[in-house]
Structures are given as C-alpha cells and as structure tokens.
C-alpha atoms as a PDB file:
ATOM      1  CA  UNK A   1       0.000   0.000   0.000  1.00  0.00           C
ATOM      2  CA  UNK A   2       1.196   3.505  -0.844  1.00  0.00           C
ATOM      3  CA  UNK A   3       2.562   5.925   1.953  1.00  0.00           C
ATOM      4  CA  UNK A   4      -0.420   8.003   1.094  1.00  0.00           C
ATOM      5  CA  UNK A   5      -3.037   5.678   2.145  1.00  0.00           C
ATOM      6  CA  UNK A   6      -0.708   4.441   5.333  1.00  0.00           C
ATOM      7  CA  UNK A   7      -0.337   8.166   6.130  1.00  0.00           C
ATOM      8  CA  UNK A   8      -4.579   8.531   6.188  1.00  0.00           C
ATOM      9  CA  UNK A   9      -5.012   5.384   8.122  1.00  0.00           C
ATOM     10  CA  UNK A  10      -2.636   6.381  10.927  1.00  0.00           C
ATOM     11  CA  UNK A  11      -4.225   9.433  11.143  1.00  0.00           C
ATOM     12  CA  UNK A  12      -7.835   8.084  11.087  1.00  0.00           C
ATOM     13  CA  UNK A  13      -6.749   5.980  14.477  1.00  0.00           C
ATOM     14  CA  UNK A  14      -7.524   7.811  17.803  1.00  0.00           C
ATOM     15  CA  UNK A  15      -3.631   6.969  19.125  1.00  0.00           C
ATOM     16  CA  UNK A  16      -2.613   9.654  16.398  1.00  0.00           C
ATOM     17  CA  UNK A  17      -5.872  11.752  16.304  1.00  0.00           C
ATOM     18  CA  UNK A  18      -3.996  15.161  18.083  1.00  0.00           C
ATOM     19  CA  UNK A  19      -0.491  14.671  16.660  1.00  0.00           C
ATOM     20  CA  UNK A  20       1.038  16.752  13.956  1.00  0.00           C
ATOM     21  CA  UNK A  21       1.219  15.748  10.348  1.00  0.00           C
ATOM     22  CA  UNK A  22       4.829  15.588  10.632  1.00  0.00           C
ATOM     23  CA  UNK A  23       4.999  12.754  13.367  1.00  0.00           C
ATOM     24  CA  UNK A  24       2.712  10.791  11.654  1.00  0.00           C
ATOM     25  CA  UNK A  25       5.018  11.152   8.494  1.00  0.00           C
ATOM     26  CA  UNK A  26       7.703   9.638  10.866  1.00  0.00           C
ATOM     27  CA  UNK A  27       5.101   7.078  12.393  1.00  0.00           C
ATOM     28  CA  UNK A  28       4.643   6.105   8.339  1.00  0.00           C
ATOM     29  CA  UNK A  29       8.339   5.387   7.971  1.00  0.00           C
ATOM     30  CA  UNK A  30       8.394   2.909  11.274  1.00  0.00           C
ATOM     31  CA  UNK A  31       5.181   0.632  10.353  1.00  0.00           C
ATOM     32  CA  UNK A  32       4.175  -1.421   8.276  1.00  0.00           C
ATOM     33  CA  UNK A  33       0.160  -2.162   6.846  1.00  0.00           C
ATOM     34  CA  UNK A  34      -1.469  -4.737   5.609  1.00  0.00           C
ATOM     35  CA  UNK A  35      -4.608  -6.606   4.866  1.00  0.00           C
ATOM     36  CA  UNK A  36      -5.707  -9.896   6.669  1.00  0.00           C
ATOM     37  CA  UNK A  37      -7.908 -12.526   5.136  1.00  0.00           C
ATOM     38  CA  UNK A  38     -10.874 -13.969   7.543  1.00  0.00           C
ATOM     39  CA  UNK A  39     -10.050 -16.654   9.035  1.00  0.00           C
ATOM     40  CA  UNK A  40      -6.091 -15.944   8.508  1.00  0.00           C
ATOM     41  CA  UNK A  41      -3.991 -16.259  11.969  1.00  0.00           C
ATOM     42  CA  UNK A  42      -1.028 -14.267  12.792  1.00  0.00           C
ATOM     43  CA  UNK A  43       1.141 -14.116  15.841  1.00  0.00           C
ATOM     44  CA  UNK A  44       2.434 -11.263  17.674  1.00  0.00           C
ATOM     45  CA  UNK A  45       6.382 -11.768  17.180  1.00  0.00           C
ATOM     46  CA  UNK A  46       9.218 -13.313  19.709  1.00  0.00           C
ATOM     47  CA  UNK A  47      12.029 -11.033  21.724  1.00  0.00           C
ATOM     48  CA  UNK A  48      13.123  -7.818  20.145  1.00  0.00           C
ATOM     49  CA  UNK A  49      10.751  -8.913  17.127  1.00  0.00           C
ATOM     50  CA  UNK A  50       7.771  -8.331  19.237  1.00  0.00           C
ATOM     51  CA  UNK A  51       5.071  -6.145  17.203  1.00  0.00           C
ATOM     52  CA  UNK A  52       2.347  -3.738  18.541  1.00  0.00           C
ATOM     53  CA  UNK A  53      -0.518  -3.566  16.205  1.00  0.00           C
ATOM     54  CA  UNK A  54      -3.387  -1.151  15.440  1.00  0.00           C
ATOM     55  CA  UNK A  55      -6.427  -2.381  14.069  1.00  0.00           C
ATOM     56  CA  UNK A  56      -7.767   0.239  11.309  1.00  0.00           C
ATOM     57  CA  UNK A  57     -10.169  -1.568  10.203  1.00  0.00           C
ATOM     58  CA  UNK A  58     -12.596  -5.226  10.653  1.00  0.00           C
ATOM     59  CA  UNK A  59     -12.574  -7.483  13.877  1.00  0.00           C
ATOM     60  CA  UNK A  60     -10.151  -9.186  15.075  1.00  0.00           C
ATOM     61  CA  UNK A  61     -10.249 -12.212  17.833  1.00  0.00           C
ATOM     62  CA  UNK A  62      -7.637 -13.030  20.560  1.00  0.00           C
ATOM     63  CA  UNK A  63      -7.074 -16.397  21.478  1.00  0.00           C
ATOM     64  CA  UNK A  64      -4.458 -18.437  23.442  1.00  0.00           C
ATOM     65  CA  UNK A  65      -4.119 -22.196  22.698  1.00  0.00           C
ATOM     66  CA  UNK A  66      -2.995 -24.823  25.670  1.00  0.00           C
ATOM     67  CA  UNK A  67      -0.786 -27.301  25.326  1.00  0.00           C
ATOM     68  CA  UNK A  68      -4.082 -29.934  24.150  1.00  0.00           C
ATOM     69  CA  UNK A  69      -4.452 -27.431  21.308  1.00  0.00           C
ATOM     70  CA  UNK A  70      -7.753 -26.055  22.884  1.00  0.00           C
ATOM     71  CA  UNK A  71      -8.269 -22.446  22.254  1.00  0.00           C
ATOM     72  CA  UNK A  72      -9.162 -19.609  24.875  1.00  0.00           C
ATOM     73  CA  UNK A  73     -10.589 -16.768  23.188  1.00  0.00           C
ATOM     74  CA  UNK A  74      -9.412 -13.755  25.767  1.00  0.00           C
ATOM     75  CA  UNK A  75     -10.487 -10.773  23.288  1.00  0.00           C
ATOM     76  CA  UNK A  76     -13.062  -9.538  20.275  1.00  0.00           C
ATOM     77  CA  UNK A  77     -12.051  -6.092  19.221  1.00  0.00           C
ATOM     78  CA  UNK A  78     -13.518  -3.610  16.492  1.00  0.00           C
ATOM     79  CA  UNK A  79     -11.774  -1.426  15.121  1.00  0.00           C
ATOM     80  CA  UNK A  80     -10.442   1.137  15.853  1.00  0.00           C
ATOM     81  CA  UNK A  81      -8.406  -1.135  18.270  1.00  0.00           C
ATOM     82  CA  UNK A  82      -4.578  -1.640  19.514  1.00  0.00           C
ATOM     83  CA  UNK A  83      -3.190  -5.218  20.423  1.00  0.00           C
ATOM     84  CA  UNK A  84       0.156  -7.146  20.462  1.00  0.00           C
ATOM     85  CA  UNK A  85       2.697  -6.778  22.915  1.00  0.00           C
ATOM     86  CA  UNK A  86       1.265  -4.333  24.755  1.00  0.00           C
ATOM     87  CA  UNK A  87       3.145  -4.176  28.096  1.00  0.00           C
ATOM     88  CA  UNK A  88       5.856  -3.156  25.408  1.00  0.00           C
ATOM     89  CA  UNK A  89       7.989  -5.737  27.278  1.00  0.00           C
ATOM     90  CA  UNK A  90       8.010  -9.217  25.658  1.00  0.00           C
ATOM     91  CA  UNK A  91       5.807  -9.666  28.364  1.00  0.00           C
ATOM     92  CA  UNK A  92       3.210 -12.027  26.355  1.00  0.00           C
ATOM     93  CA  UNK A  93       2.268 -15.561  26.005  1.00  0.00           C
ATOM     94  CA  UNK A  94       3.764 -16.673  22.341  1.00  0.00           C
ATOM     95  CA  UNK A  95       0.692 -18.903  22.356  1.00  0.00           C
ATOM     96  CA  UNK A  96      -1.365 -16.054  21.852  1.00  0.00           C
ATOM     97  CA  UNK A  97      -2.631 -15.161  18.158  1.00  0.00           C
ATOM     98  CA  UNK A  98      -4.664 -13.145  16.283  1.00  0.00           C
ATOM     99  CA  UNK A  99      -7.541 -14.410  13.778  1.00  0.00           C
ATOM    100  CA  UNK A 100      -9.570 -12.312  11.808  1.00  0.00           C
ATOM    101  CA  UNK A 101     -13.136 -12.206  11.748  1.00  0.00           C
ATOM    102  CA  UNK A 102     -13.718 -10.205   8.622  1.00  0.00           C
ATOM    103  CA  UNK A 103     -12.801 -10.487   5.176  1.00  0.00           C
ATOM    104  CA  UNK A 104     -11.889  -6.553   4.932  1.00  0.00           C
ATOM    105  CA  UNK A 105      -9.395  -6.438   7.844  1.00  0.00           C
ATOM    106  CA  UNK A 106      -6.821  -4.010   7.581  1.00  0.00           C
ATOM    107  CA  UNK A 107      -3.709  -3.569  10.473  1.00  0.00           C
ATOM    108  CA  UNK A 108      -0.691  -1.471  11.043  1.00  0.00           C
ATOM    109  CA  UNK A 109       1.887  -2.830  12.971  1.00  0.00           C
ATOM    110  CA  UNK A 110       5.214  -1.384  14.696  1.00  0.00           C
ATOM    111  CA  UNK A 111       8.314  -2.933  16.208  1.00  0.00           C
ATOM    112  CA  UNK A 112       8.000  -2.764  19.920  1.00  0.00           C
ATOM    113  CA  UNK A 113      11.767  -0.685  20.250  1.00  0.00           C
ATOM    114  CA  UNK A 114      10.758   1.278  17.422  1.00  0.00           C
ATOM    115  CA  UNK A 115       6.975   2.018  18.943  1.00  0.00           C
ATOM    116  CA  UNK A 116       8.781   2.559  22.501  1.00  0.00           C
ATOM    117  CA  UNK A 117      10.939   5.060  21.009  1.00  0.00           C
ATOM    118  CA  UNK A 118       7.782   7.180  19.109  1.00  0.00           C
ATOM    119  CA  UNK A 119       6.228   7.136  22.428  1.00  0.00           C
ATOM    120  CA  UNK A 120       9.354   8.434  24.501  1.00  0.00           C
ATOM    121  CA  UNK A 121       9.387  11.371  21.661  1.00  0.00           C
ATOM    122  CA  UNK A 122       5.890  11.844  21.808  1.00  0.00           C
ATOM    123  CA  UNK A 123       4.598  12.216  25.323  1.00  0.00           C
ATOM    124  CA  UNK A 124       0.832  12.774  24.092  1.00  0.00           C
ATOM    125  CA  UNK A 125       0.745  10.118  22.627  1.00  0.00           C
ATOM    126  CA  UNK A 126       2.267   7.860  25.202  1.00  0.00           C
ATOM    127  CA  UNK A 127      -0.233   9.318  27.458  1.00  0.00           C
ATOM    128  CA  UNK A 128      -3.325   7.979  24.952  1.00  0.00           C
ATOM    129  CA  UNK A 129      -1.383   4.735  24.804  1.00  0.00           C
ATOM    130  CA  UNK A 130      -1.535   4.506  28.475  1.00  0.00           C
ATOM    131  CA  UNK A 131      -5.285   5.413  28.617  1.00  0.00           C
ATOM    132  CA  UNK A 132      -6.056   2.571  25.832  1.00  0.00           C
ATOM    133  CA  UNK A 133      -4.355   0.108  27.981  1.00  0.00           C
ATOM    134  CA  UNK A 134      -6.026   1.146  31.052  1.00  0.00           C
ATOM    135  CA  UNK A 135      -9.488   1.469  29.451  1.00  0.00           C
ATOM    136  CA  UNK A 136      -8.399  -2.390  28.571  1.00  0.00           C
ATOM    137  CA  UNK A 137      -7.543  -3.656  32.313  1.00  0.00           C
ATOM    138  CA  UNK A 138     -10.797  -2.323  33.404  1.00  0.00           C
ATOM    139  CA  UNK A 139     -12.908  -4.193  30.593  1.00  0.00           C
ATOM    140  CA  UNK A 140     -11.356  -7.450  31.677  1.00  0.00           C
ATOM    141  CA  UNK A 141     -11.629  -6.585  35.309  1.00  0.00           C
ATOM    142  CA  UNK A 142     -15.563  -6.180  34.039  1.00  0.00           C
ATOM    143  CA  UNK A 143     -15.235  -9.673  32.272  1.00  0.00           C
ATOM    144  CA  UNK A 144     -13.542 -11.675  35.324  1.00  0.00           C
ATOM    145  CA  UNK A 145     -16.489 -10.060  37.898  1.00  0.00           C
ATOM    146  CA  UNK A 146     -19.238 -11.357  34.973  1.00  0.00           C
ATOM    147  CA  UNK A 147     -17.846 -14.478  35.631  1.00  0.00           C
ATOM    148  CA  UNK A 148     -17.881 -14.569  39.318  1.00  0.00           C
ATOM    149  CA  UNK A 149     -21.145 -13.204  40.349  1.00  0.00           C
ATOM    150  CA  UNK A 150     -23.411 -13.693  37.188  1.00  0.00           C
ATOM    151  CA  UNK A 151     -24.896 -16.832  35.382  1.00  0.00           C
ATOM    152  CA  UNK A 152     -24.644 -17.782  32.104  1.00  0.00           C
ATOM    153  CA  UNK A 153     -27.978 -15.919  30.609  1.00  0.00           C
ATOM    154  CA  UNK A 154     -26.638 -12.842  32.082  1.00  0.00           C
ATOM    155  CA  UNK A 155     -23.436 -13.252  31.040  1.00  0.00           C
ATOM    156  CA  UNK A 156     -24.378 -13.527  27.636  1.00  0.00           C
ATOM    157  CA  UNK A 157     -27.487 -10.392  27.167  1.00  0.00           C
ATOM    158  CA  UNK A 158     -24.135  -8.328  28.698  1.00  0.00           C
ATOM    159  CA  UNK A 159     -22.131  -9.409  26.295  1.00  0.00           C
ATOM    160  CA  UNK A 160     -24.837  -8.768  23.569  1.00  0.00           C
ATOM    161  CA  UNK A 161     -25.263  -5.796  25.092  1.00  0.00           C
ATOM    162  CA  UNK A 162     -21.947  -4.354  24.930  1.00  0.00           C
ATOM    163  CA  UNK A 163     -21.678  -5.714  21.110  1.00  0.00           C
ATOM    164  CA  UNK A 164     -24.331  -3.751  20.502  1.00  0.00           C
ATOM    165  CA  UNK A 165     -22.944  -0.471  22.057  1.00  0.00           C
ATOM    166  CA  UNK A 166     -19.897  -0.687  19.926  1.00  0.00           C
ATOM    167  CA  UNK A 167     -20.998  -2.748  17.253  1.00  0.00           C
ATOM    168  CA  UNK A 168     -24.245  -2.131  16.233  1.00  0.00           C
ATOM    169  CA  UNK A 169     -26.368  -0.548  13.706  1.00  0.00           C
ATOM    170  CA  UNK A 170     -29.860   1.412  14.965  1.00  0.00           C
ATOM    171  CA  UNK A 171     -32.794   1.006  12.184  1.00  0.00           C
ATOM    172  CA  UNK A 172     -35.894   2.220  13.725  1.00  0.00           C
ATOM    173  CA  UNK A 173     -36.743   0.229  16.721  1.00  0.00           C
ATOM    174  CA  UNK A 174     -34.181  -2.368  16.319  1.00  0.00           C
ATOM    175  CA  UNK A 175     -30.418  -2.450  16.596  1.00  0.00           C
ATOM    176  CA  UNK A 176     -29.034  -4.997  13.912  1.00  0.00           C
ATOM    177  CA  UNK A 177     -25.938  -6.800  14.558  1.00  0.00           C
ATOM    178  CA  UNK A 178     -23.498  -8.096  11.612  1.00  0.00           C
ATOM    179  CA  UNK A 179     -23.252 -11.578  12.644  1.00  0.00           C
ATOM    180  CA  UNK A 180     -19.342 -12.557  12.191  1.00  0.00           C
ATOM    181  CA  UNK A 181     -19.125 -14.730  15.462  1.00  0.00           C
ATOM    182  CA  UNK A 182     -20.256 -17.940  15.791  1.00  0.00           C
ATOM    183  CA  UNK A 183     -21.887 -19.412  19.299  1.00  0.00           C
ATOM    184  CA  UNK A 184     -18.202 -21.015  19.993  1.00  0.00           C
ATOM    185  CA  UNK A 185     -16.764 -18.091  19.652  1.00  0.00           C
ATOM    186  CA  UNK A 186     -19.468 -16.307  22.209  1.00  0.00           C
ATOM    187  CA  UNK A 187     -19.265 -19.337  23.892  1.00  0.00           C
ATOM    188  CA  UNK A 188     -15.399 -18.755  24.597  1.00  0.00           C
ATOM    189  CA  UNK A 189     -15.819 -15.341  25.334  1.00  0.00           C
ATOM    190  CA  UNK A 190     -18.404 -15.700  28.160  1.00  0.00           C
ATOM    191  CA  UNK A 191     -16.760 -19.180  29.680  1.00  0.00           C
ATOM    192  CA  UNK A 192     -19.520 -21.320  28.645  1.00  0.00           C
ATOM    193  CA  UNK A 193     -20.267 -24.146  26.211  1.00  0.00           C
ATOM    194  CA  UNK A 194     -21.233 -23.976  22.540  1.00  0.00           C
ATOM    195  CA  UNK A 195     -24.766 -25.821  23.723  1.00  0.00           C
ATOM    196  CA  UNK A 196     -25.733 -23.416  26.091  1.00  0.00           C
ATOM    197  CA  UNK A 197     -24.925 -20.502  23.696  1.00  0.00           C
ATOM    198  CA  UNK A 198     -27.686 -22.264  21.481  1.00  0.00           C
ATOM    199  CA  UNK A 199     -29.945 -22.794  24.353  1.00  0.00           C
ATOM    200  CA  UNK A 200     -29.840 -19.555  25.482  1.00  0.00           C
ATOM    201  CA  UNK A 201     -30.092 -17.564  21.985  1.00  0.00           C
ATOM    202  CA  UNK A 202     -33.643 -19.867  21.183  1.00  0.00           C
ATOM    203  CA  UNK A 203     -34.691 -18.965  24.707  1.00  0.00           C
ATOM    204  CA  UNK A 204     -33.811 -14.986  24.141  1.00  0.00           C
ATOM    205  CA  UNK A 205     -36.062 -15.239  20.522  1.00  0.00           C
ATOM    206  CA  UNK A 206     -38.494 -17.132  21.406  1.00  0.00           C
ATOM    207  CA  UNK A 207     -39.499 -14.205  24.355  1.00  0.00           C
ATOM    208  CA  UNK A 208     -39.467 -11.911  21.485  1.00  0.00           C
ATOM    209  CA  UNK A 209     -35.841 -10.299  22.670  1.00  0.00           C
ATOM    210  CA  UNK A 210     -33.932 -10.946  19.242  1.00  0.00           C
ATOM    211  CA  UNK A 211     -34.061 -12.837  16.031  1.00  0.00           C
ATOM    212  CA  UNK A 212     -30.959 -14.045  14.387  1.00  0.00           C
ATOM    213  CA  UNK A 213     -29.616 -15.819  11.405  1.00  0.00           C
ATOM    214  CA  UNK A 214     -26.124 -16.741  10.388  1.00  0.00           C
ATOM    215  CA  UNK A 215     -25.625 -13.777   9.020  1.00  0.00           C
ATOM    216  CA  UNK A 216     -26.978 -11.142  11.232  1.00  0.00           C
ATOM    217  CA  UNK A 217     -28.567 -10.688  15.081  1.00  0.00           C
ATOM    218  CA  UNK A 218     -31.592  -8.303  14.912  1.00  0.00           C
ATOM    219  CA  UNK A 219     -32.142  -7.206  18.592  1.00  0.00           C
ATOM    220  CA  UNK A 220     -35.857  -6.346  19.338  1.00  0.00           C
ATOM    221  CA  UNK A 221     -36.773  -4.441  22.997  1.00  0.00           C
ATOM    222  CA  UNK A 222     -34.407  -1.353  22.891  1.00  0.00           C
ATOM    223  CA  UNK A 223     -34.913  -1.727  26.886  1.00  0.00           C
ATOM    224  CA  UNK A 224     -33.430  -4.628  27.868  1.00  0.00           C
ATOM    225  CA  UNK A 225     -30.531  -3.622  25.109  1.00  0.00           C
ATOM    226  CA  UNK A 226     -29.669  -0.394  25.533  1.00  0.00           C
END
C-alpha cells in the first residue's frame, strides 16, 4: 500500500488523532500495513521482534491455545483497536494469536523498540497509549467479575449488550448486529459451552428479545438492550 493511504489510516486511528502531520510522516516510515484474510492467523512476534498492532479496520479475535491445542478466546475487538505486545515488554504468552473475523481487515503494525521510542518522543501520545491500555484492564476486570457473580444468561445479554454499544447498527426500533461470530466463539468469550450458547439464543427469541440468522442478530426491545 502507498505511503499516502498508510499516512490517512494512521491518522484516522484515535492513538494519532492530536499529533502533527509531521509525526505521523515519521510514524509512516516505522510501520508497516497490511490486509488480513478472515479466518487468517497471525502471531504477535518473539524477543526484540515483538510487534504492537493497530487495528484500522474489521474485527479481530484473541485467542491463546494450551498445550491440548484447545483455544481460549481472551479478546473480540472492532476497530479502531490496539493489540500485540502491549506491556511493550516481551511480556506475552507466544501462544497467543490473532484471527480475523472479517474479510476486509486491515492492520498497522510497529516494532516494539521502534513504537517505545515514538512514544518516549511523543509524550501525548504515550499518554493515549496509556489510557487505551487502562481502558483495557478495566474491561477485563468487568469480564472476570461477569464471571464470578453472574450466570450464564446474564453473562451472555451483557455481552450482547456491549456488542451492541460498539458494534451495532440502529434502524428504527431495532439495533441490527453483523453476525461474524459464531456461538463457539461467544461461547469462549463468556466461559460457557457452545450448547448453552444455542440454548440460550432460542430462549432470548423465542421471548421476542432478538431474532438471528447466520448472518446477522436483529435485537428487538431497545430496553433490555440499551
């Protein structure tokens, strides 16, 4: 991709919303962009090779895989999103990847000593990368308390919920959903099993909450939702 459309992708990401044009000229020289397939996996780089990414564009999901080759899904992010190394100290599992969920994915991705380096030049920015991660700790702190003190149906109309919020479409007095996970993947997310997903999604349309096909989640009572 040309440095022009690199350049107007950087800038469209909220990490580089306030900085001058002529940082994110330098920014342009230090990453590199490309498109992801769905369904394509990529991993997050080993030692000094370690890679902080910015999603620009699509969803992307986080998973870790055990040594039985069974896959935790930790993360689904939308874009605009950051992910990788992000204690900016090799401090990852190198069992952790990156899948996308859409066909139209599109990532930017920097070194971690070349990243750590913008940042120590660019203290406004280091302070929005701080805030990201933050804004991060406490959304998992949310997740680990969902799965302490809720059940499973709750659990899952808060994480429909919050798709909603950042994913979702308003037409009239519905909220459509694009529907690019399947109930494994929810499943993972909210610590339950693929069955129960099922269960629980007939259960939500048949009391008139939601409809849903493979391809989208239409999402009825703008109470319980909102």
């Amino acid at each position: 991709m040309s440095d022009e459309v690199k350049y107007a992708y950087l800038k469209s990401h909220p990490l580089f919303t306030n900085m001058p044009d002529r940082k994110i000229a330098e920014a342009c020289k230090l990453a590199k962009l490309r498109a992801v397939y769905r369904g394509e996996t990529f991993s997050f780089g080993e030692g000094s090779y370690s890679k902080i990414f910015l999603l620009i564009k699509g969803k992307i999901k986080i998973t870790e895989s055990n040594d039985h080759d069974n896959d935790l899904i930790k993360d689904i992010l939308t874009s605009p999103d950051v992910f990788g190394d992000l204690s900016l100290e090799n401090c990852y599992s190198i069992a952790e990847q990156a899948e996308a969920l859409t066909s139209n994915t599109i990532i930017c991705y920097f070194n971690i000593l070349d990243f750590k380096r913008f940042l120590q030049d660019n203290p406004l920015m280091a302070l929005s990368y701080a805030n990201t991660v933050n804004n991060k700790l406490k959304k998992l702190e949310g997740r680990h308390s969902d799965l302490v003190f809720r059940d499973t149906k709750t659990r899952l109309i808060r994480f429909i919920r919050n798709w909603a919020i950042s994913d979702g479409n308003r037409i009239g007095d519905k909220i459509i959903l694009n529907n690019y996970l399947t109930h494994s993947d929810i499943a993972g997310v909210i610590a339950t099993s693929r069955q129960s997903v099922n269960v629980l999604f007939n259960e939500l349309r048949d009391s008139g909450l939601l409809n849903y096909t493979r391809k989208q989640i239409e999402l009825r009572d703008l109470l319980v939702w909102n």
